[in-house]
C-alpha atoms as a PDB file:
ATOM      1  CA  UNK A   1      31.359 -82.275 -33.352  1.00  0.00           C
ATOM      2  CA  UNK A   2      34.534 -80.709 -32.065  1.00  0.00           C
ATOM      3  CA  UNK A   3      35.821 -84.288 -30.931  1.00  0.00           C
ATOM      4  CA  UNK A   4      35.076 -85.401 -34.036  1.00  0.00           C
ATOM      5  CA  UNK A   5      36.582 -82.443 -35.888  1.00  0.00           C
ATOM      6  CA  UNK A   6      40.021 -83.200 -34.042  1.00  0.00           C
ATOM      7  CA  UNK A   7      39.940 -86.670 -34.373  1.00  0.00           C
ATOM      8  CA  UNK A   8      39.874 -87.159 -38.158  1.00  0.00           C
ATOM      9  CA  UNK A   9      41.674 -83.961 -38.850  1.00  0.00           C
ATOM     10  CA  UNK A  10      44.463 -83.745 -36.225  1.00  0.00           C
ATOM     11  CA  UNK A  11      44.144 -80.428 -35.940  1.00  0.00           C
ATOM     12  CA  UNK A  12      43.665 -78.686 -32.743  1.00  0.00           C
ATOM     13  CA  UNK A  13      43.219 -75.195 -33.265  1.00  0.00           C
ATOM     14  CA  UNK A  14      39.639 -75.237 -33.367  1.00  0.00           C
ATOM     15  CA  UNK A  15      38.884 -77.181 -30.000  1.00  0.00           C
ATOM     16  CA  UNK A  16      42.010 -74.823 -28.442  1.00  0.00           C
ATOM     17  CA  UNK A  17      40.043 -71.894 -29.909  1.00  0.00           C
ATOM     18  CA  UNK A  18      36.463 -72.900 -28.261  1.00  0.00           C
ATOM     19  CA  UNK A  19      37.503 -74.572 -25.360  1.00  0.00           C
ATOM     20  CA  UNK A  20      36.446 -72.314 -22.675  1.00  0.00           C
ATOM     21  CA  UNK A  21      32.989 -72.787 -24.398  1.00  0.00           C
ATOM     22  CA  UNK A  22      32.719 -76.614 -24.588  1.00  0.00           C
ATOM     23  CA  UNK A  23      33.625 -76.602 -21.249  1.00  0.00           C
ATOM     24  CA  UNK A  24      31.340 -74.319 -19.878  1.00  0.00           C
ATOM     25  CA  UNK A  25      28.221 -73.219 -22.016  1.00  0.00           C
ATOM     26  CA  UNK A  26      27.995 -76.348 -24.332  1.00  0.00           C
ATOM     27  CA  UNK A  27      28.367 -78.605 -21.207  1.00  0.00           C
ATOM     28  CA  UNK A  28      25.354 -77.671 -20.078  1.00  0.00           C
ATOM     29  CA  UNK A  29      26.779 -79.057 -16.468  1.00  0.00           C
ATOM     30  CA  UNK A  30      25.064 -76.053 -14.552  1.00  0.00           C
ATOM     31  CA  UNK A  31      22.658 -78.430 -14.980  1.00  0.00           C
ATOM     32  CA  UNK A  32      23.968 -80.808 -12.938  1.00  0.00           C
ATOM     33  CA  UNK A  33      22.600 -81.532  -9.561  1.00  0.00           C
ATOM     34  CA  UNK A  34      24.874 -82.094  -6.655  1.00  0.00           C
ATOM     35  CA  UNK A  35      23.225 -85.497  -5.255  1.00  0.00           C
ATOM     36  CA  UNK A  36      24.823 -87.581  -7.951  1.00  0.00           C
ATOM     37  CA  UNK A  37      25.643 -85.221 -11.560  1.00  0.00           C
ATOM     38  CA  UNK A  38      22.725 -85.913 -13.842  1.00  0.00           C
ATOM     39  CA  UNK A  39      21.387 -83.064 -15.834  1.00  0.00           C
ATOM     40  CA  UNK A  40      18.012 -81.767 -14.759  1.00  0.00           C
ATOM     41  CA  UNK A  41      17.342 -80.130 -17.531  1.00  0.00           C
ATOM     42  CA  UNK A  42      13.420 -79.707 -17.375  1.00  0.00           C
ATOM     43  CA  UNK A  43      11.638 -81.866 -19.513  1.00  0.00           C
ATOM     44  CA  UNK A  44      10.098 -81.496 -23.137  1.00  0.00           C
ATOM     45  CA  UNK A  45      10.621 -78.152 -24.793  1.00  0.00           C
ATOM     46  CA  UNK A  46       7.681 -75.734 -24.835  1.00  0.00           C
ATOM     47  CA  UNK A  47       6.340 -72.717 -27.432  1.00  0.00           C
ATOM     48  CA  UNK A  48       6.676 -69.844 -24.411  1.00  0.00           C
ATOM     49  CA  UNK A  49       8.343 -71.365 -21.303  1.00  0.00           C
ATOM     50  CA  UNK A  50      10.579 -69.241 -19.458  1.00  0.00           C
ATOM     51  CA  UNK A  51      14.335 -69.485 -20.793  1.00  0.00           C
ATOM     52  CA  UNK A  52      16.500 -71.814 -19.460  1.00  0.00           C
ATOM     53  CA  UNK A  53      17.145 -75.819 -19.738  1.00  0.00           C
ATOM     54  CA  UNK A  54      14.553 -78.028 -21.649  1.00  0.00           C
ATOM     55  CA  UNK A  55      15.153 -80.980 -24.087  1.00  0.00           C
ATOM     56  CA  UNK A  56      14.538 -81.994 -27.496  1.00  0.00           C
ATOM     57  CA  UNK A  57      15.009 -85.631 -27.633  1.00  0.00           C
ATOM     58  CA  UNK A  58      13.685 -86.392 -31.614  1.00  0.00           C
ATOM     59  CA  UNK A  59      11.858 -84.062 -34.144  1.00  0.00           C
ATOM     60  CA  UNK A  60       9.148 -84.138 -35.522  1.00  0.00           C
ATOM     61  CA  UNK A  61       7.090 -85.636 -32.212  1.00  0.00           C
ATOM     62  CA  UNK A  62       5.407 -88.351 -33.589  1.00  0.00           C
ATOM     63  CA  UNK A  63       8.750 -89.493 -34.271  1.00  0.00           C
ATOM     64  CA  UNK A  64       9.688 -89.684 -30.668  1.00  0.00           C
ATOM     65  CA  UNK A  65       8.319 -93.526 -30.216  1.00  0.00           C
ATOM     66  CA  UNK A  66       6.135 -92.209 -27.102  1.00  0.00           C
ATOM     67  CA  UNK A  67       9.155 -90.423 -25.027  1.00  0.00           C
ATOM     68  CA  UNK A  68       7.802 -89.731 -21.641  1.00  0.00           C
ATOM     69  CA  UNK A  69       9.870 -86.246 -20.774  1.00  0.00           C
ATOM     70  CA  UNK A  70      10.695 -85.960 -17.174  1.00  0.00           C
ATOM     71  CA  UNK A  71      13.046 -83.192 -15.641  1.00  0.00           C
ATOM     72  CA  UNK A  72      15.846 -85.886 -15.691  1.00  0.00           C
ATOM     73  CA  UNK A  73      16.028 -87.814 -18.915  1.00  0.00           C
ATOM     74  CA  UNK A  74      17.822 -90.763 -20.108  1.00  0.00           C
ATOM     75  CA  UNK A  75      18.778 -89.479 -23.489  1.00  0.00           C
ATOM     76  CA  UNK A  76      20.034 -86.146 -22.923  1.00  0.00           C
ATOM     77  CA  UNK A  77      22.392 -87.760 -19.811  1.00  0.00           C
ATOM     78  CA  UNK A  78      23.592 -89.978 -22.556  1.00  0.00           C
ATOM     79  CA  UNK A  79      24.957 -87.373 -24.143  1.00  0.00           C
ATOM     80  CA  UNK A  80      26.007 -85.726 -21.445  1.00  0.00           C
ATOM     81  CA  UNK A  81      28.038 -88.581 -20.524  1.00  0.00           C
ATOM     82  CA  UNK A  82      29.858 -88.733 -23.972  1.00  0.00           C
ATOM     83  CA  UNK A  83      30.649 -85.582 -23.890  1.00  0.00           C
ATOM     84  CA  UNK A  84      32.545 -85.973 -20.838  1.00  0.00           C
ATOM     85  CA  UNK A  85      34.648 -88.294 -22.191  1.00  0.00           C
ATOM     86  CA  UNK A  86      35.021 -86.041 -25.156  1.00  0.00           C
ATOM     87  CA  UNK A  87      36.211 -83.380 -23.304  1.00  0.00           C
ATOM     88  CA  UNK A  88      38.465 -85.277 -21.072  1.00  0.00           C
ATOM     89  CA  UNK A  89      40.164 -86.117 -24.642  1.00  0.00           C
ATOM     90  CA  UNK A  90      39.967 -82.984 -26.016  1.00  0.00           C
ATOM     91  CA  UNK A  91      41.658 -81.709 -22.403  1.00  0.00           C
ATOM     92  CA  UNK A  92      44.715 -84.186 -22.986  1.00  0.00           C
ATOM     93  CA  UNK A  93      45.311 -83.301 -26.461  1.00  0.00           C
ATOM     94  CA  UNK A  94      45.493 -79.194 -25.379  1.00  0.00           C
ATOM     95  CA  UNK A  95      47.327 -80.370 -22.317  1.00  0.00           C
ATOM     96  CA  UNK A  96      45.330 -80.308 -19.554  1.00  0.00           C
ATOM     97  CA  UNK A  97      45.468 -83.339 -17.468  1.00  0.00           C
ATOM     98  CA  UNK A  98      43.981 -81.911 -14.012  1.00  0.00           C
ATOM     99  CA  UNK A  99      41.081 -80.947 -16.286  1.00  0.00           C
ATOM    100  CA  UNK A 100      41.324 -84.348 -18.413  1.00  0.00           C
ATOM    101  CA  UNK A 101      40.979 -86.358 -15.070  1.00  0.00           C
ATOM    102  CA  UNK A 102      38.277 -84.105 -13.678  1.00  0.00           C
ATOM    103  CA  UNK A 103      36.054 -85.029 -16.410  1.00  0.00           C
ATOM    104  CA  UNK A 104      36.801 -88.505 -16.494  1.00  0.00           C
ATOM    105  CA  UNK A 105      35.931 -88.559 -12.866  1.00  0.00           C
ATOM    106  CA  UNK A 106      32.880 -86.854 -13.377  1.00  0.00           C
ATOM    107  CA  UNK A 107      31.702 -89.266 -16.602  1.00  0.00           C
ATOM    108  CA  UNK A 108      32.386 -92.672 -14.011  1.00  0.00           C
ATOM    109  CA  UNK A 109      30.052 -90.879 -11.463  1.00  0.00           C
ATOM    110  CA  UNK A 110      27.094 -90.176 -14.758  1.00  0.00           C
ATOM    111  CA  UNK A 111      27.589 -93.641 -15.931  1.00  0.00           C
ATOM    112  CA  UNK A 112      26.884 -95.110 -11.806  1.00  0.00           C
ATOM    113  CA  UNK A 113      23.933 -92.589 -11.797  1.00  0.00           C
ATOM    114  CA  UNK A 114      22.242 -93.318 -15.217  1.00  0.00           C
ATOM    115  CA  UNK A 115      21.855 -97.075 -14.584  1.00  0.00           C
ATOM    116  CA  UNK A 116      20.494 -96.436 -11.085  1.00  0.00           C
ATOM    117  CA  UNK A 117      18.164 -93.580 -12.161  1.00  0.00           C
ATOM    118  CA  UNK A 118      16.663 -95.416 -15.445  1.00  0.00           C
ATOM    119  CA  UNK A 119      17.371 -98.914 -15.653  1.00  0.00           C
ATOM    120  CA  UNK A 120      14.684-101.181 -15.217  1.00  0.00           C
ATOM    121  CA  UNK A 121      15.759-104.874 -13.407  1.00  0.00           C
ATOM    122  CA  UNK A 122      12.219-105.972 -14.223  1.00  0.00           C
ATOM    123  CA  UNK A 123      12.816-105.526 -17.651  1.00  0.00           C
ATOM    124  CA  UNK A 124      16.129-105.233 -18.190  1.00  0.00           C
ATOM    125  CA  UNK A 125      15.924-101.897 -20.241  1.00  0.00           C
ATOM    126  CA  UNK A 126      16.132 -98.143 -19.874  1.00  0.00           C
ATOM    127  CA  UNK A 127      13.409 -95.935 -19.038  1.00  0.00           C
ATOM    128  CA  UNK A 128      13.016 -92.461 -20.892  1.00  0.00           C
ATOM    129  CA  UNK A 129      13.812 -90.822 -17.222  1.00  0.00           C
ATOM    130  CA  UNK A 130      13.089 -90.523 -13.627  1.00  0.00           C
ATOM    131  CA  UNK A 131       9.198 -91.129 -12.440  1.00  0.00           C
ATOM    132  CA  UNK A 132       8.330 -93.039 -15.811  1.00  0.00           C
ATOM    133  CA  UNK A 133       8.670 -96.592 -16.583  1.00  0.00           C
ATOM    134  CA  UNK A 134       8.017 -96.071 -20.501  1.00  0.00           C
ATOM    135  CA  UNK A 135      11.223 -97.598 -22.309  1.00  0.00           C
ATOM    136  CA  UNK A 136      11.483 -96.121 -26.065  1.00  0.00           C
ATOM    137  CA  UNK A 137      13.455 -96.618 -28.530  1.00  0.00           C
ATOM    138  CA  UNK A 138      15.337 -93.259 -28.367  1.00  0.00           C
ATOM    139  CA  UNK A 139      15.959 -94.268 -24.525  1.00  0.00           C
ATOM    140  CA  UNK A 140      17.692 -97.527 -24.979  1.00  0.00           C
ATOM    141  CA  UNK A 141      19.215 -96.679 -28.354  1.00  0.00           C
ATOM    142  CA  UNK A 142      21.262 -93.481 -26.661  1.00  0.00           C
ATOM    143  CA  UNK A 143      22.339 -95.610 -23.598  1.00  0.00           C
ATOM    144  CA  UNK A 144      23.862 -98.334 -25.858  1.00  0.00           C
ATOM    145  CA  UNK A 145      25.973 -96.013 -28.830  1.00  0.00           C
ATOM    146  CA  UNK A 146      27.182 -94.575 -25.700  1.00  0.00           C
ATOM    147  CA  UNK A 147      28.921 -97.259 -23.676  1.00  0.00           C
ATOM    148  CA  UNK A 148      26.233 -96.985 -20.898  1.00  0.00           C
ATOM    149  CA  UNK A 149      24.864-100.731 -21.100  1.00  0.00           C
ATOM    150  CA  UNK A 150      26.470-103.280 -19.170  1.00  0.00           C
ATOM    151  CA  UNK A 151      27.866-106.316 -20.599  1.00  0.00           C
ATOM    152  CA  UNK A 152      25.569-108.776 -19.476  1.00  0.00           C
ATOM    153  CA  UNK A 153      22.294-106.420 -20.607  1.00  0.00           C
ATOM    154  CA  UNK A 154      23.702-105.444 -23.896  1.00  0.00           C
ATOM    155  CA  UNK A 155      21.691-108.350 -25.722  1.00  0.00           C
ATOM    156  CA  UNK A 156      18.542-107.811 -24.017  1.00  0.00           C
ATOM    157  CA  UNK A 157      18.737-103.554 -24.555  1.00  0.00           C
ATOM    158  CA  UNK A 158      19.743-104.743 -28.602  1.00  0.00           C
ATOM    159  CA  UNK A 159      17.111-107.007 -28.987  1.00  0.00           C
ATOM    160  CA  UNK A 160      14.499-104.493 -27.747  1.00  0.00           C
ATOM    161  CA  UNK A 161      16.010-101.524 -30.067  1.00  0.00           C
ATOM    162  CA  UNK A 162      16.555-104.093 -32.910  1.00  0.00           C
ATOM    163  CA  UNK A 163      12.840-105.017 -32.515  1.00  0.00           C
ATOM    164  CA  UNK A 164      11.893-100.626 -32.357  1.00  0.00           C
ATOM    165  CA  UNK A 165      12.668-100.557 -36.186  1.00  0.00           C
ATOM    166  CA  UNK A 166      13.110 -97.080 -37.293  1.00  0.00           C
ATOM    167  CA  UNK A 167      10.580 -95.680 -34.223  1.00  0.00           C
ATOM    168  CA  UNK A 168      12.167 -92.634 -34.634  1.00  0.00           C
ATOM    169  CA  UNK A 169      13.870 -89.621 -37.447  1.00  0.00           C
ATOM    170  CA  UNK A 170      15.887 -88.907 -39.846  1.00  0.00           C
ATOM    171  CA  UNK A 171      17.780 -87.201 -37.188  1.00  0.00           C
ATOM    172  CA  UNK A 172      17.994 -89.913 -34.485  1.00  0.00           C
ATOM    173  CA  UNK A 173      18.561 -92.339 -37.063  1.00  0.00           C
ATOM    174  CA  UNK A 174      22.803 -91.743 -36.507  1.00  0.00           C
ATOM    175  CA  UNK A 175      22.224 -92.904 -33.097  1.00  0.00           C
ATOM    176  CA  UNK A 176      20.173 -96.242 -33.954  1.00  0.00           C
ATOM    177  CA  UNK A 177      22.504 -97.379 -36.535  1.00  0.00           C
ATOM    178  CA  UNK A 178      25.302 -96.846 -34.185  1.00  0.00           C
ATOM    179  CA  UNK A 179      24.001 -98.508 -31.470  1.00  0.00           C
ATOM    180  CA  UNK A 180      23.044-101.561 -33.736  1.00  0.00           C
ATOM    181  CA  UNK A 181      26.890-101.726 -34.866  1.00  0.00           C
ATOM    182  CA  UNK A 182      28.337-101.331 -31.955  1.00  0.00           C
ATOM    183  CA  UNK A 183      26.337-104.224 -30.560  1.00  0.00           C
ATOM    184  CA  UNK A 184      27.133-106.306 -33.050  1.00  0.00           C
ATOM    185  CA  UNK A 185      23.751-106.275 -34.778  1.00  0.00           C
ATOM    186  CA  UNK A 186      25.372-104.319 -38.300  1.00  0.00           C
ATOM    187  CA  UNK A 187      22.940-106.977 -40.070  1.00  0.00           C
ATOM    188  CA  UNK A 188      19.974-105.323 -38.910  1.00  0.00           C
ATOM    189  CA  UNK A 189      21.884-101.321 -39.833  1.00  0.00           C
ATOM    190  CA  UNK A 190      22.210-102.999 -43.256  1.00  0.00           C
ATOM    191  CA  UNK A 191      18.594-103.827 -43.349  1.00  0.00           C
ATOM    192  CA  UNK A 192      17.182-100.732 -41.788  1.00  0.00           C
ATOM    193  CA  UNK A 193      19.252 -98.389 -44.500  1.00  0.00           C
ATOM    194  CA  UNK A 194      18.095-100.403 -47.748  1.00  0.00           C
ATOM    195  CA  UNK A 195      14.753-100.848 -46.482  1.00  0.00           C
ATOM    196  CA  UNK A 196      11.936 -99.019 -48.795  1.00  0.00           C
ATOM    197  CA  UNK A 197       9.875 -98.816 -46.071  1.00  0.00           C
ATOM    198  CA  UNK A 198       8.189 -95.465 -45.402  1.00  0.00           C
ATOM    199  CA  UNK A 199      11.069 -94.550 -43.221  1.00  0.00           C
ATOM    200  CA  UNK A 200      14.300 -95.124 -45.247  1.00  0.00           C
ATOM    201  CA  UNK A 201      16.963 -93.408 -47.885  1.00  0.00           C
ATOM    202  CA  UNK A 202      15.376 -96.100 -50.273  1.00  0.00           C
ATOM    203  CA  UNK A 203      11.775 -94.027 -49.440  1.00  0.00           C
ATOM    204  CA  UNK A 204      13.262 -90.520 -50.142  1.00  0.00           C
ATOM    205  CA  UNK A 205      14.593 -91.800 -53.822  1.00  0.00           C
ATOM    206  CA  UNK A 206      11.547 -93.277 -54.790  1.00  0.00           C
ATOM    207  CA  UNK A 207       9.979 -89.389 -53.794  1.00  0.00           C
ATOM    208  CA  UNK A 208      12.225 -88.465 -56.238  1.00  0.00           C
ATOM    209  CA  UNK A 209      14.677 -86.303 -54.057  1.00  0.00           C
ATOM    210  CA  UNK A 210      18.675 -86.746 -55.325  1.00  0.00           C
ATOM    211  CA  UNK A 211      19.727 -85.761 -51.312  1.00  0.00           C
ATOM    212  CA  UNK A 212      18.600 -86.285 -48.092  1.00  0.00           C
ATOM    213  CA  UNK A 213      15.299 -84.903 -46.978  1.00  0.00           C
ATOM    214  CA  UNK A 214      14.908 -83.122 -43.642  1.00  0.00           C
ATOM    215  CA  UNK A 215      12.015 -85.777 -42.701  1.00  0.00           C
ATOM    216  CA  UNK A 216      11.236 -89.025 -44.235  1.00  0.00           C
ATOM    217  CA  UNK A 217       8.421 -87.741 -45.639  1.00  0.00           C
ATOM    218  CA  UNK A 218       6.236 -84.631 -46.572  1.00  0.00           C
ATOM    219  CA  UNK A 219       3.864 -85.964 -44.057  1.00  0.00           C
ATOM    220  CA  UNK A 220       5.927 -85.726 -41.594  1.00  0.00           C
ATOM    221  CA  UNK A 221       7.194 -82.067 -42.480  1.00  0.00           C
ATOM    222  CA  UNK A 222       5.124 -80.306 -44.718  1.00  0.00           C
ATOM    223  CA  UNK A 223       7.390 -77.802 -45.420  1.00  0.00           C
ATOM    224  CA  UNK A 224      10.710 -80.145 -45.787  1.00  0.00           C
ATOM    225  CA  UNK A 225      13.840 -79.070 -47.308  1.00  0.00           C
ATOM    226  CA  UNK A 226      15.309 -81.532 -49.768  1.00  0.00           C
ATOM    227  CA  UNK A 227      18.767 -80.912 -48.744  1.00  0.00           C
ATOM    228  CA  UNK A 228      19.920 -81.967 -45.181  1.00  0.00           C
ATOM    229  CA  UNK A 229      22.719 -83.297 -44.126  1.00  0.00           C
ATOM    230  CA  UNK A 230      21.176 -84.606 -40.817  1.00  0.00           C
ATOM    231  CA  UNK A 231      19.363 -87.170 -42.753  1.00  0.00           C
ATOM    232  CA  UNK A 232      23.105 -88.577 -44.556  1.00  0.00           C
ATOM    233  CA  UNK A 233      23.763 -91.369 -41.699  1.00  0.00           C
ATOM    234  CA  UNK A 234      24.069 -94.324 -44.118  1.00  0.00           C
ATOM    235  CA  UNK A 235      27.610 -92.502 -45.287  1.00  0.00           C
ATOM    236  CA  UNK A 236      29.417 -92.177 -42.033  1.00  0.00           C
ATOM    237  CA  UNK A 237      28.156 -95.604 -40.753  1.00  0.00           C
ATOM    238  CA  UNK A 238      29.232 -97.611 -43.896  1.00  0.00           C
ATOM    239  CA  UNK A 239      32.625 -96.059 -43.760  1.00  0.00           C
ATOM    240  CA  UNK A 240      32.995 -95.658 -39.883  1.00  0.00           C
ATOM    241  CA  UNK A 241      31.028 -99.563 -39.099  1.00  0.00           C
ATOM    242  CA  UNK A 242      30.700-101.312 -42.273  1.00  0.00           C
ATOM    243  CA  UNK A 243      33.840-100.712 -43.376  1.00  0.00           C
ATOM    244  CA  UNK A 244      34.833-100.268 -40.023  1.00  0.00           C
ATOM    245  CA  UNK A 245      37.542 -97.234 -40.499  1.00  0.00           C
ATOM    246  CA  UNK A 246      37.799 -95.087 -37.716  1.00  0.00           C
ATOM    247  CA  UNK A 247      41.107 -93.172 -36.720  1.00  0.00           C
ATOM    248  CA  UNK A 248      42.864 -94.370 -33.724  1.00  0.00           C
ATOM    249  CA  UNK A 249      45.192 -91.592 -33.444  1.00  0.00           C
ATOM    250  CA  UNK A 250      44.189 -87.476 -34.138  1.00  0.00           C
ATOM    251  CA  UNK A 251      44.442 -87.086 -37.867  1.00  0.00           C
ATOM    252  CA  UNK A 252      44.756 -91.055 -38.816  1.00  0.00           C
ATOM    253  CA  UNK A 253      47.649 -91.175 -37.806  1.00  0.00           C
ATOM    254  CA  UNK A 254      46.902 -94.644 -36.261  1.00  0.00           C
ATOM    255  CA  UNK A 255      43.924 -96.104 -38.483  1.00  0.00           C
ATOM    256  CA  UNK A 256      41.466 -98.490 -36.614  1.00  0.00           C
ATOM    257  CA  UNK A 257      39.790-101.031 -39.518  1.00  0.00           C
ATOM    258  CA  UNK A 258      37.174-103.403 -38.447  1.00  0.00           C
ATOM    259  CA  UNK A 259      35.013-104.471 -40.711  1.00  0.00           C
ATOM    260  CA  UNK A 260      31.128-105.324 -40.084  1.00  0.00           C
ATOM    261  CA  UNK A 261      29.778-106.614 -43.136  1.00  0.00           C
ATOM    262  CA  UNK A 262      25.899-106.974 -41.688  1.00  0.00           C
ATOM    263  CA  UNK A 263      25.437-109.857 -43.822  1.00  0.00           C
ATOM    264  CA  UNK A 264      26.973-108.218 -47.313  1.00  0.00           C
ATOM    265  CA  UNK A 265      28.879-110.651 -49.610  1.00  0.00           C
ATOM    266  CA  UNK A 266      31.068-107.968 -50.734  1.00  0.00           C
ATOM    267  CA  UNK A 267      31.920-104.336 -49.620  1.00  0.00           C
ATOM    268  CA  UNK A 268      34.746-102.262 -51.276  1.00  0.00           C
ATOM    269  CA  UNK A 269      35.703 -98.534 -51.209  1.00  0.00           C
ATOM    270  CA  UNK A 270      38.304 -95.993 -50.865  1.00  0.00           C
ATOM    271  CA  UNK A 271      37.885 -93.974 -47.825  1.00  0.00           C
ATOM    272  CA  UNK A 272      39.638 -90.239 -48.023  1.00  0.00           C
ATOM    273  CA  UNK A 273      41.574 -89.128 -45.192  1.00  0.00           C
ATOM    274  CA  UNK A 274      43.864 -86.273 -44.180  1.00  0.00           C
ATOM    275  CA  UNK A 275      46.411 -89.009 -44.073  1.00  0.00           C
ATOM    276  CA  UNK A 276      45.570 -89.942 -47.812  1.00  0.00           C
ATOM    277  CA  UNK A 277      43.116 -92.488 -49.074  1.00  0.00           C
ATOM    278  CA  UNK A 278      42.234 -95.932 -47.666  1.00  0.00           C
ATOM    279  CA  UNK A 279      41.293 -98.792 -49.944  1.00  0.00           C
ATOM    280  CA  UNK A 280      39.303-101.422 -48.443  1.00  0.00           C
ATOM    281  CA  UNK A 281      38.073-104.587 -50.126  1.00  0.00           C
ATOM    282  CA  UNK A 282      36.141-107.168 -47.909  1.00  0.00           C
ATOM    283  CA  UNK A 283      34.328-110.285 -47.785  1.00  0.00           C
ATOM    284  CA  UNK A 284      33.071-112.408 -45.183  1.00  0.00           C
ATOM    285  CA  UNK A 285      36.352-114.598 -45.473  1.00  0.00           C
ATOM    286  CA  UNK A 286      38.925-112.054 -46.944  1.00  0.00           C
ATOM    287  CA  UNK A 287      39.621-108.613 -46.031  1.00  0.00           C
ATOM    288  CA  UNK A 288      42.870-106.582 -48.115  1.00  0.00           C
ATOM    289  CA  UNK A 289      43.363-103.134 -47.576  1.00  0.00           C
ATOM    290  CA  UNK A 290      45.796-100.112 -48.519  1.00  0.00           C
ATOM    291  CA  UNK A 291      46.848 -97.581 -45.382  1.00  0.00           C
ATOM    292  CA  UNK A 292      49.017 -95.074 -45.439  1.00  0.00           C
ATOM    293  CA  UNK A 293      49.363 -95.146 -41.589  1.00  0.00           C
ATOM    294  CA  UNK A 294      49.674 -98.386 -39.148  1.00  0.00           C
ATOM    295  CA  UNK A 295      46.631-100.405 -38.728  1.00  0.00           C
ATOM    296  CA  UNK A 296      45.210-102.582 -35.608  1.00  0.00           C
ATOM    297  CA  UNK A 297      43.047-104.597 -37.733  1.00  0.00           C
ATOM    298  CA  UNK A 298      39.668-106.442 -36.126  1.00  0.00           C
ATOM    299  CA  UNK A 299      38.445-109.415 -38.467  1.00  0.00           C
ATOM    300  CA  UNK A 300      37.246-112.493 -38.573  1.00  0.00           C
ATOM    301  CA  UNK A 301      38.154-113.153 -34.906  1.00  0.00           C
ATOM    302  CA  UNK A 302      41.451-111.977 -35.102  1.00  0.00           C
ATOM    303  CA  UNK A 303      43.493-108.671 -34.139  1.00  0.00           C
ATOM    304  CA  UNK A 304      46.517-107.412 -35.660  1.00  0.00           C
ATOM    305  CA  UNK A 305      49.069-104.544 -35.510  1.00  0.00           C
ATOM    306  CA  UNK A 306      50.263-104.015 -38.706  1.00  0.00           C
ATOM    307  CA  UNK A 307      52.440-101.487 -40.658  1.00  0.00           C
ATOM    308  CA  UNK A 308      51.205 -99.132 -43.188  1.00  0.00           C
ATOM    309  CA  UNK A 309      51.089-100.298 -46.394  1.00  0.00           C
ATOM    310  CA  UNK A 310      49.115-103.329 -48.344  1.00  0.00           C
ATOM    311  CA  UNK A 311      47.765-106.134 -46.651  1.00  0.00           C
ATOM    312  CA  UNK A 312      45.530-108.915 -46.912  1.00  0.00           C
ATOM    313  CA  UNK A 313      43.871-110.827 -43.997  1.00  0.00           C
ATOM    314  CA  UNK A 314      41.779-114.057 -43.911  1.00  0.00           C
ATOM    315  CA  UNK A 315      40.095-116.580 -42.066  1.00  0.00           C
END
């Protein structure tokens, strides 16, 4: 959240201000064992175990698509490893570069471990952690939105999470649809968020609720709130995949646009950011857009740097 606060406001008083917490507390790195930097955090959380490490990896449980919890686990390392890379940005922009290049170093040595401790040859997927061979969802999901999938497995680990469905919560939801995008399977985020399916957004307006729920449904959470932001994925992944506007630079001032239309005929909206707005109108064929910063534009098999300003782009 601080990364992201920096990133798309340009600010950097807040992550200045915390710092010595991210880095230290929020890491959770005392965690980290010496043999090769994984967390060991201790497995699933309990009702009265002893303080200390222990991991939530979805909520409610029978949303959890059979997670085996071992004392090292593949989704909270995940994490772990994206927040390295966080803070090695968030280190440059306070400058700190001995800190910067301390994290970095320590993310490379996560991303070596994680594929040795929970990737499966046999398989070719990702195991929910060391001593089990289970492969959920949640697993596979974390380890592709987070850059930990090699190239050549990245079909195989999207064609097994593509397959999951929506195995998992409102909550873990962000982290499906990302993965699906950033695999280049958008089509099947498109289909999971207009679904009307049990779990979906469709699902909570046909209950009758005007914002997202807590769960997907009162079965799931019998004492739900009707007013979550948790459950609100659908808007950050059409603006930040569908769309495909993402800042490049702290505070746009570099825009990244690269659309993923997931089988849509038509997509258009205005996009606010501290910058000022961006107007996006695309199709499978055409894409125009208004910035008002420069643009390196992804479409339709081509890249381009281009000014701010008005511009149109087509096959």
């Amino acid at each position: 959240m601080a990364w992201a606060d920096w990133m798309w406001t340009g600010d950097t008083r807040s992550i200045g201000k915390y710092y010595a917490s991210l880095k230290g507390d929020k890491l959770m790195d005392r965690f980290a064992r010496p043999s090769d930097g994984l967390l060991e955090t201790g497995g699933e959380r309990r009702k009265g175990a002893k303080p200390g490490a222990s991991d939530i990896v979805d909520w409610p449980a029978e949303s959890r698509d059979g997670f085996v919890f071992k004392p090292v686990n593949a989704v909270v390392n995940a994490f772990y490893h994206r927040n390295l890379l966080e803070l090695a940005d968030i280190a440059g922009a306070l400058g700190r570069p001995d800190d910067a290049a301390a994290f970095v170093a320590r993310a490379k040595a996560v991303h070596a471990a994680f594929h040795k401790a929970f990737f499966r040859p046999s398989i070719g997927l990702y195991a929910d952690g060391e001593g089990t061979d289970h492969c959920s969802l949640h697993a596979n999901a974390a380890a592709l939105a987070f850059g930990l999938v090699p190239p050549r497995h990245v079909a195989q680990v999207a064609d097994y999470v593509e397959k999951r469905g929506m195995a998992c919560s409102t909550y873990f939801a962000q982290y499906l649809l990302e993965a699906l995008c950033l695999a280049d399977r958008a089509e099947a985020a498109v289909r999971l968020m207009s679904t009307r399916g049990k779990a979906g957004w469709i699902g909570m307006m046909d209950f009758g609720s005007t914002i997202t729920m807590e769960a997907w449904t009162v079965a799931d959470k019998p004492n739900l709130d009707l007013n979550h932001a948790w459950a609100s994925e659908p808007l950050n992944i059409i603006s930040r995949f569908i769309l495909g506007v993402t800042p490049l630079e702290p505070g746009f001032r570099k825009v990244s646009i690269r659309p993923r239309l997931g089988g849509l005929r038509h997509v258009k909206a205005t996009i606010p950011t501290v910058a000022g707005p961006i107007s996006i109108e695309a199709t499978p064929d055409r894409l125009g857009f208004s910035s008002p910063s420069p643009a390196l534009v992804e479409f339709a098999g081509r890249r381009l740097e281009l000014p701010a300003g008005r511009h149109d782009v087509s096959r």
